[in-house]
N, C-alpha and C. Protein backbone atom coordinates (compact mmCIF):
# COMPACT_ATOMS: atom_id res chain seq x y z
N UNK A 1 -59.02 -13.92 -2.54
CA UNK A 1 -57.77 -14.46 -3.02
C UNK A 1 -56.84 -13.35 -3.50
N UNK A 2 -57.39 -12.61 -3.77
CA UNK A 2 -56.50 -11.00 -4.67
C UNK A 2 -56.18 -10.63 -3.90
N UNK A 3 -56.55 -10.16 -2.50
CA UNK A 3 -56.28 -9.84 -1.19
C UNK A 3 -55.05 -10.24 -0.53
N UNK A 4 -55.31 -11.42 -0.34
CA UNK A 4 -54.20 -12.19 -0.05
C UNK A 4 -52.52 -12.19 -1.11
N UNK A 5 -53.12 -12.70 -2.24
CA UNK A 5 -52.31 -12.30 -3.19
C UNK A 5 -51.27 -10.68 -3.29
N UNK A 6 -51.98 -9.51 -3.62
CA UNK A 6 -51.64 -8.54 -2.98
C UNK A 6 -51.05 -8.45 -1.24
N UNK A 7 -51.40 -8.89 -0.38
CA UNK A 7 -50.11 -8.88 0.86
C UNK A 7 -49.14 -9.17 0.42
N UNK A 8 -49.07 -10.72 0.12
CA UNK A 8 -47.63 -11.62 -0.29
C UNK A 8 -47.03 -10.54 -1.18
N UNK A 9 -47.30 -9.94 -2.17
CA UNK A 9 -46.68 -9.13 -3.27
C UNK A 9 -46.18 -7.92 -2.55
N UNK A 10 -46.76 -7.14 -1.53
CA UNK A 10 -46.34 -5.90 -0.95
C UNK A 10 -45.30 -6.27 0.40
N UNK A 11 -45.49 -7.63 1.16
CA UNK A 11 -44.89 -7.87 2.01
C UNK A 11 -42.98 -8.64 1.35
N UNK A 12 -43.32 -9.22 0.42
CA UNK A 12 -42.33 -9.47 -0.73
C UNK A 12 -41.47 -8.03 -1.02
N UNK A 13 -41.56 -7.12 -1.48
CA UNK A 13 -40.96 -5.99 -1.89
C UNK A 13 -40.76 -5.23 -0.99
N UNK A 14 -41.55 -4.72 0.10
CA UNK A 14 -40.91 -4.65 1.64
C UNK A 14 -39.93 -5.26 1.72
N UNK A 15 -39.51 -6.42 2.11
CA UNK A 15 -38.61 -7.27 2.29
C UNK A 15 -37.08 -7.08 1.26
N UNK A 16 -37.78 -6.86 -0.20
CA UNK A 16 -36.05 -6.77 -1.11
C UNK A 16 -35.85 -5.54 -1.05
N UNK A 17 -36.86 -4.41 -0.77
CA UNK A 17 -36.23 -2.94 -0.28
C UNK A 17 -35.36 -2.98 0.99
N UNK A 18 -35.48 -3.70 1.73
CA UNK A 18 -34.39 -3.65 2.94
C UNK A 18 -33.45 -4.69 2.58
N UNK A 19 -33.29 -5.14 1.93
CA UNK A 19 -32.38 -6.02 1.75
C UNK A 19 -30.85 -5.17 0.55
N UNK A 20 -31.98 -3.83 -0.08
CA UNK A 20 -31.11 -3.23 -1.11
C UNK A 20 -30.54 -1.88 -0.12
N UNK A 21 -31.28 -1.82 0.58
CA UNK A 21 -30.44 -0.69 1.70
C UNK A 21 -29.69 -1.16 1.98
N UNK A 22 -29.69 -2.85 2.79
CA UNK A 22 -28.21 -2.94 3.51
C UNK A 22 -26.66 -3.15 1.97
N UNK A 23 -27.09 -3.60 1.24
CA UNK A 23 -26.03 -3.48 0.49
C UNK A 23 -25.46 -2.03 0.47
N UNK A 24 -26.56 -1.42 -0.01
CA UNK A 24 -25.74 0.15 -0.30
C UNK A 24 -24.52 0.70 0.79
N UNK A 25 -25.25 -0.07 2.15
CA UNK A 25 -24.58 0.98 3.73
C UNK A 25 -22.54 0.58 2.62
N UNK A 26 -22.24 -0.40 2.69
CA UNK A 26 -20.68 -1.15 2.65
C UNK A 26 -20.10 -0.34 1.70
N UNK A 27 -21.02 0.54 0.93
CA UNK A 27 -20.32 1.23 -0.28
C UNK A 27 -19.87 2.28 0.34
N UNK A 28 -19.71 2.74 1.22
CA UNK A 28 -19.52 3.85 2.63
C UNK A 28 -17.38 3.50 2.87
N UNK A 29 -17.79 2.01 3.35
CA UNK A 29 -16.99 1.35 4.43
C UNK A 29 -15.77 0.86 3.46
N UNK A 30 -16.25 1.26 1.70
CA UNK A 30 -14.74 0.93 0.88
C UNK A 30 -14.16 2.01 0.79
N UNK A 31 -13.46 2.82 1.25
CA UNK A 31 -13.17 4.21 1.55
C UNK A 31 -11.55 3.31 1.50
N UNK A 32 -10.84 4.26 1.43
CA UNK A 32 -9.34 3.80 0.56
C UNK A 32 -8.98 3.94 2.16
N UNK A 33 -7.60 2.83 2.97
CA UNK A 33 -7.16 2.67 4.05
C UNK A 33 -6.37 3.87 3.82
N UNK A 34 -6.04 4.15 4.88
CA UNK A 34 -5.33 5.49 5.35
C UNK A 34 -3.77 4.76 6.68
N UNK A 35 -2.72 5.55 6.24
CA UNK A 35 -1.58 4.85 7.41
C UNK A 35 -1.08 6.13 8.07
N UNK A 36 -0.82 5.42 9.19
CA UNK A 36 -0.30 6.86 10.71
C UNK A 36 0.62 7.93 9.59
N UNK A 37 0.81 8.74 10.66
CA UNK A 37 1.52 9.92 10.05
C UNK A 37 3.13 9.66 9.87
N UNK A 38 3.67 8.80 10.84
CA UNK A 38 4.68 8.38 11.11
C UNK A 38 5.30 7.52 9.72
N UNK A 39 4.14 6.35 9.14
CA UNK A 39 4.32 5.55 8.37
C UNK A 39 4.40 6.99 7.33
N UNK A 40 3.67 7.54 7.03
CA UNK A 40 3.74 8.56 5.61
C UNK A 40 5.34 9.18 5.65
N UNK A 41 5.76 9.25 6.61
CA UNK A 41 7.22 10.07 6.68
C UNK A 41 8.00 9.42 6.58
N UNK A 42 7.99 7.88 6.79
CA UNK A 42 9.17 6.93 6.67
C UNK A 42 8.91 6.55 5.05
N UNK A 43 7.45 6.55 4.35
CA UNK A 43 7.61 6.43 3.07
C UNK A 43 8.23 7.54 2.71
N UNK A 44 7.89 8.65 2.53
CA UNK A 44 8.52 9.64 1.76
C UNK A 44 9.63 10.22 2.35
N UNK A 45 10.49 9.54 3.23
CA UNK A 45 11.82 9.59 3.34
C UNK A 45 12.41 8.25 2.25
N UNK A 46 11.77 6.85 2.31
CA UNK A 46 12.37 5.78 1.50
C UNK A 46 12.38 6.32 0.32
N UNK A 47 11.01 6.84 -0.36
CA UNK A 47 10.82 7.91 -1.49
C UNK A 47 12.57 8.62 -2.02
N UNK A 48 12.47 9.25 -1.00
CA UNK A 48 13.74 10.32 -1.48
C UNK A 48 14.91 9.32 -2.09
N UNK A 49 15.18 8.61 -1.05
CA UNK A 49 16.43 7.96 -0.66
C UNK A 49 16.61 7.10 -2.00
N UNK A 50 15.55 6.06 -2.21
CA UNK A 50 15.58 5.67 -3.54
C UNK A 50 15.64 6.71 -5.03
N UNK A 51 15.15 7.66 -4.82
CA UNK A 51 15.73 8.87 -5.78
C UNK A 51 16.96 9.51 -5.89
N UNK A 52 17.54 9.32 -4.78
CA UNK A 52 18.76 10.10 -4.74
C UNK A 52 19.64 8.32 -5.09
N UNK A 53 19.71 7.50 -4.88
CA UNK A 53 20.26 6.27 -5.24
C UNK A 53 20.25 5.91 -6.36
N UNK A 54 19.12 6.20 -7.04
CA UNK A 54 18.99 5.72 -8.71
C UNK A 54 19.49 7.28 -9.85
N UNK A 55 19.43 8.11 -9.40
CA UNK A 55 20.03 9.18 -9.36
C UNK A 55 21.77 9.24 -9.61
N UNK A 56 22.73 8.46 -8.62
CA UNK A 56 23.76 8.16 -8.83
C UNK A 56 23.89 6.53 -9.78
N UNK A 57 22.99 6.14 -9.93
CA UNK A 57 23.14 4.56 -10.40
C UNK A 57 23.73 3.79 -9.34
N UNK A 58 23.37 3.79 -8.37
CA UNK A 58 23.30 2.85 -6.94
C UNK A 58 22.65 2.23 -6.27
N UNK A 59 21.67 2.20 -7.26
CA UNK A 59 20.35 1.26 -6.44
C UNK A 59 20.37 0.35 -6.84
N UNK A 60 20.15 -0.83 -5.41
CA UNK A 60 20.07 -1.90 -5.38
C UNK A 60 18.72 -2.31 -5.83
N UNK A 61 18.32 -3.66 -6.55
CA UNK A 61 17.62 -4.50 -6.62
C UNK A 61 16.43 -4.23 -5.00
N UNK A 62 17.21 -4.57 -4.06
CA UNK A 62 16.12 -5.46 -2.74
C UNK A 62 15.45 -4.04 -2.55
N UNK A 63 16.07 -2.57 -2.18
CA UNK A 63 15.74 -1.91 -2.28
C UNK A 63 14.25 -0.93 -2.84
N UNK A 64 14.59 -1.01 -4.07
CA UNK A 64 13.51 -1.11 -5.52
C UNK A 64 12.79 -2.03 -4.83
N UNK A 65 12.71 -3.11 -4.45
CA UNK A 65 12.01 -4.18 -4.43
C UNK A 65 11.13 -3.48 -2.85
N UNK A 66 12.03 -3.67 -1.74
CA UNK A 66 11.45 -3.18 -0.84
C UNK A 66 10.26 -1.69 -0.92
N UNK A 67 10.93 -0.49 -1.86
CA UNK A 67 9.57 0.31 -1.86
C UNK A 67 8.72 -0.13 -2.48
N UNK A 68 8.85 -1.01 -3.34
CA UNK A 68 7.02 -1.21 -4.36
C UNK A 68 6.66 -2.08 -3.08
N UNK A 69 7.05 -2.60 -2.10
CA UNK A 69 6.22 -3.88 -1.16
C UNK A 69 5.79 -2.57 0.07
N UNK A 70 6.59 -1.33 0.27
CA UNK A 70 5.81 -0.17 1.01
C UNK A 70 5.04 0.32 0.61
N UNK A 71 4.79 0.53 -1.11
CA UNK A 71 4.08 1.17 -1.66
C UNK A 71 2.67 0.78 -1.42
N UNK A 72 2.86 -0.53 -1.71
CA UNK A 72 1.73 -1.75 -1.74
C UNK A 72 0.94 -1.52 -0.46
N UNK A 73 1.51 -2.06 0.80
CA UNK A 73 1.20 -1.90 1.88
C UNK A 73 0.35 -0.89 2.33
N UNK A 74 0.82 0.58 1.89
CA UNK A 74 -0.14 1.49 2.09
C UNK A 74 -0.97 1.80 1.56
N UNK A 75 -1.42 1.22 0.18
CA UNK A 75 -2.66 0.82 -0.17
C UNK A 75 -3.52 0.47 0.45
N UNK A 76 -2.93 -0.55 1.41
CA UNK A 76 -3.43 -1.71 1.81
C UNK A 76 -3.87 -0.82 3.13
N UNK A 77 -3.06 0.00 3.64
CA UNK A 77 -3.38 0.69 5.22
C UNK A 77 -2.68 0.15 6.18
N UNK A 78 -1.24 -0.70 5.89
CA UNK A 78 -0.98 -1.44 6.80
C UNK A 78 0.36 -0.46 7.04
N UNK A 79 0.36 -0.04 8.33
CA UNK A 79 1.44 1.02 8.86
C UNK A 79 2.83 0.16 9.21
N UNK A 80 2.80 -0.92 10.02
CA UNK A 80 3.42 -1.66 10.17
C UNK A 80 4.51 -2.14 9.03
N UNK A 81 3.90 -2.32 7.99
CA UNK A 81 4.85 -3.00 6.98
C UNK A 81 5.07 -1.73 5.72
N UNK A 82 4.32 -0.85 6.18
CA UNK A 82 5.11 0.79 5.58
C UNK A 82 6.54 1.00 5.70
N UNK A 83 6.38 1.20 7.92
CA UNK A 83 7.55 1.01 8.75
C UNK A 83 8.69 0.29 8.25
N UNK A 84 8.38 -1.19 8.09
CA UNK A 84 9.68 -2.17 7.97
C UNK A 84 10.30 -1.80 6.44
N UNK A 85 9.32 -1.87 5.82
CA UNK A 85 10.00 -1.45 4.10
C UNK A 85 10.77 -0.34 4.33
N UNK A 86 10.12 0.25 4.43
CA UNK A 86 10.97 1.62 4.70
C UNK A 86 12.14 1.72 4.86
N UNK A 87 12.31 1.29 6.37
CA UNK A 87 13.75 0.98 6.56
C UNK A 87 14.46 0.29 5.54
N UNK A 88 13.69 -0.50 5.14
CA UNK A 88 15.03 -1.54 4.56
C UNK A 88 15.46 -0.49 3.16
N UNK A 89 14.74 0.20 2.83
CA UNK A 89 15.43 0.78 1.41
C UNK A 89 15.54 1.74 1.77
N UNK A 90 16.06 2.69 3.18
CA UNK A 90 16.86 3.20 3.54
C UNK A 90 17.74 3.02 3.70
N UNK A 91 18.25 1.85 4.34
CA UNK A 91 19.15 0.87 4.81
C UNK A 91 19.40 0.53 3.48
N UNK A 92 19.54 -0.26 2.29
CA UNK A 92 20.01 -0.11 1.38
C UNK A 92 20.29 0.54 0.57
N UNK A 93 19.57 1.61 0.38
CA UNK A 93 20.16 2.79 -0.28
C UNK A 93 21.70 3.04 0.41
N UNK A 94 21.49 3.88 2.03
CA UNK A 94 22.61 3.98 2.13
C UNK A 94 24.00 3.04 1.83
N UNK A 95 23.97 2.08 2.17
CA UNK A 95 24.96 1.12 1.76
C UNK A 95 25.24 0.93 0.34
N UNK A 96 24.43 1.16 -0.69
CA UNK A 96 24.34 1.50 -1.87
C UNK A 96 25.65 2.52 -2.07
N UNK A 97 25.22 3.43 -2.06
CA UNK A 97 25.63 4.79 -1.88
C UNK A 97 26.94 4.85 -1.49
N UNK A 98 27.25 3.89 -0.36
CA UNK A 98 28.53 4.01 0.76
C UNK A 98 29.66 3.19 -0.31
N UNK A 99 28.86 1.96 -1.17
CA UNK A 99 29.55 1.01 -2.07
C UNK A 99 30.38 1.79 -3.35
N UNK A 100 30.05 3.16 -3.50
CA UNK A 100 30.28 3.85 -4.93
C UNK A 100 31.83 4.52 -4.45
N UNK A 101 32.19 4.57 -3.12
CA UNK A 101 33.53 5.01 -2.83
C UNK A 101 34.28 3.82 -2.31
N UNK A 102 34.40 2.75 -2.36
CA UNK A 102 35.12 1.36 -2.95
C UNK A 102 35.81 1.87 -3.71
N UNK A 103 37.08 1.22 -3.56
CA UNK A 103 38.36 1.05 -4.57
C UNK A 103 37.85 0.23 -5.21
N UNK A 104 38.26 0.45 -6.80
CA UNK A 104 37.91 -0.57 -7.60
C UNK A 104 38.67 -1.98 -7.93
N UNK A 105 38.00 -3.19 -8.32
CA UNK A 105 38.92 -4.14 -8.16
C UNK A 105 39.49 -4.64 -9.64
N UNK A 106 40.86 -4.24 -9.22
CA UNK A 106 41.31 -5.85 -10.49
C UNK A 106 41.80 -6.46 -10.68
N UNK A 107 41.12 -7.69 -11.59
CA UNK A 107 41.53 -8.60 -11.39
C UNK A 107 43.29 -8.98 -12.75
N UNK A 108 44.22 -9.39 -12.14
CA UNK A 108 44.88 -10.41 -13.03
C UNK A 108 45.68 -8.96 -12.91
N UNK A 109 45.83 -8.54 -12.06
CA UNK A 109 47.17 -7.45 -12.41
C UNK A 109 48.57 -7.83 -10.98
C-alpha cells in the first residue's frame, strides 16, 4: 500500500512541476510592445509640434487630447493608431499656430 501510495505522491508532483514551468515560459512573452520606426518619428515629430504650440499658448484641446491617445497606443504597440494621432496633432497644432496671426475681433465697435 506505501508503494502505491508513494507513486500517486511522486507521479502527483511530476505533474505540478510541469504545470509550474509552463506558467513561468509567458513571463518571457510580457516584454513591453515595441512600434515601427516610422510610428516613433511621427510621435516625436507630434512631440515637438505640441511643444512648440503650448510654447506660444496655441494649443488646442483635441490636439493635447490626440497625443496622450498616441502616447497610449504605443504602449500598447499599436503603430497604426501612433500614425493617425500623430497626424492629427500635427494637423492641429499647425492650424493652431496659423490661428495666432488672425486679426483680432471686435465686437460693438
Amino acid at each position: 500500500m506505501s508503494k502505491v501510495l508513494l507513486a500517486l505522491t511522486s507521479a502527483a508532483l511530476i505533474a505540478l512541476s510541469g504545470c509550474a514551468t509552463q506558467q513561468a515560459a509567458p513571463a518571457k512573452a510580457d516584454a513591453k510592445p515595441t512600434i515601427s520606426a516610422e510610428a516613433k518619428a511621427a510621435l516625436a515629430a507630434a512631440e515637438a509640434a505640441h511643444k512648440d504650440a503650448n510654447a506660444k499658448f496655441a494649443l488646442w484641446t483635441t490636439a493635447d487630447a490626440a497625443l496622450k491617445a498616441a502616447k497610449a497606443a504605443a504602449e500598447k504597440g499599436d503603430s497604426d493608431t501612433v500614425m493617425k494621432q500623430s497626424k492629427i496633432v500635427q494637423d492641429h497644432t499647425k492650424l493652431a499656430i496659423g490661428q495666432l496671426s488672425y486679426p483680432t475681433l471686435k465686437v460693438g465697435d
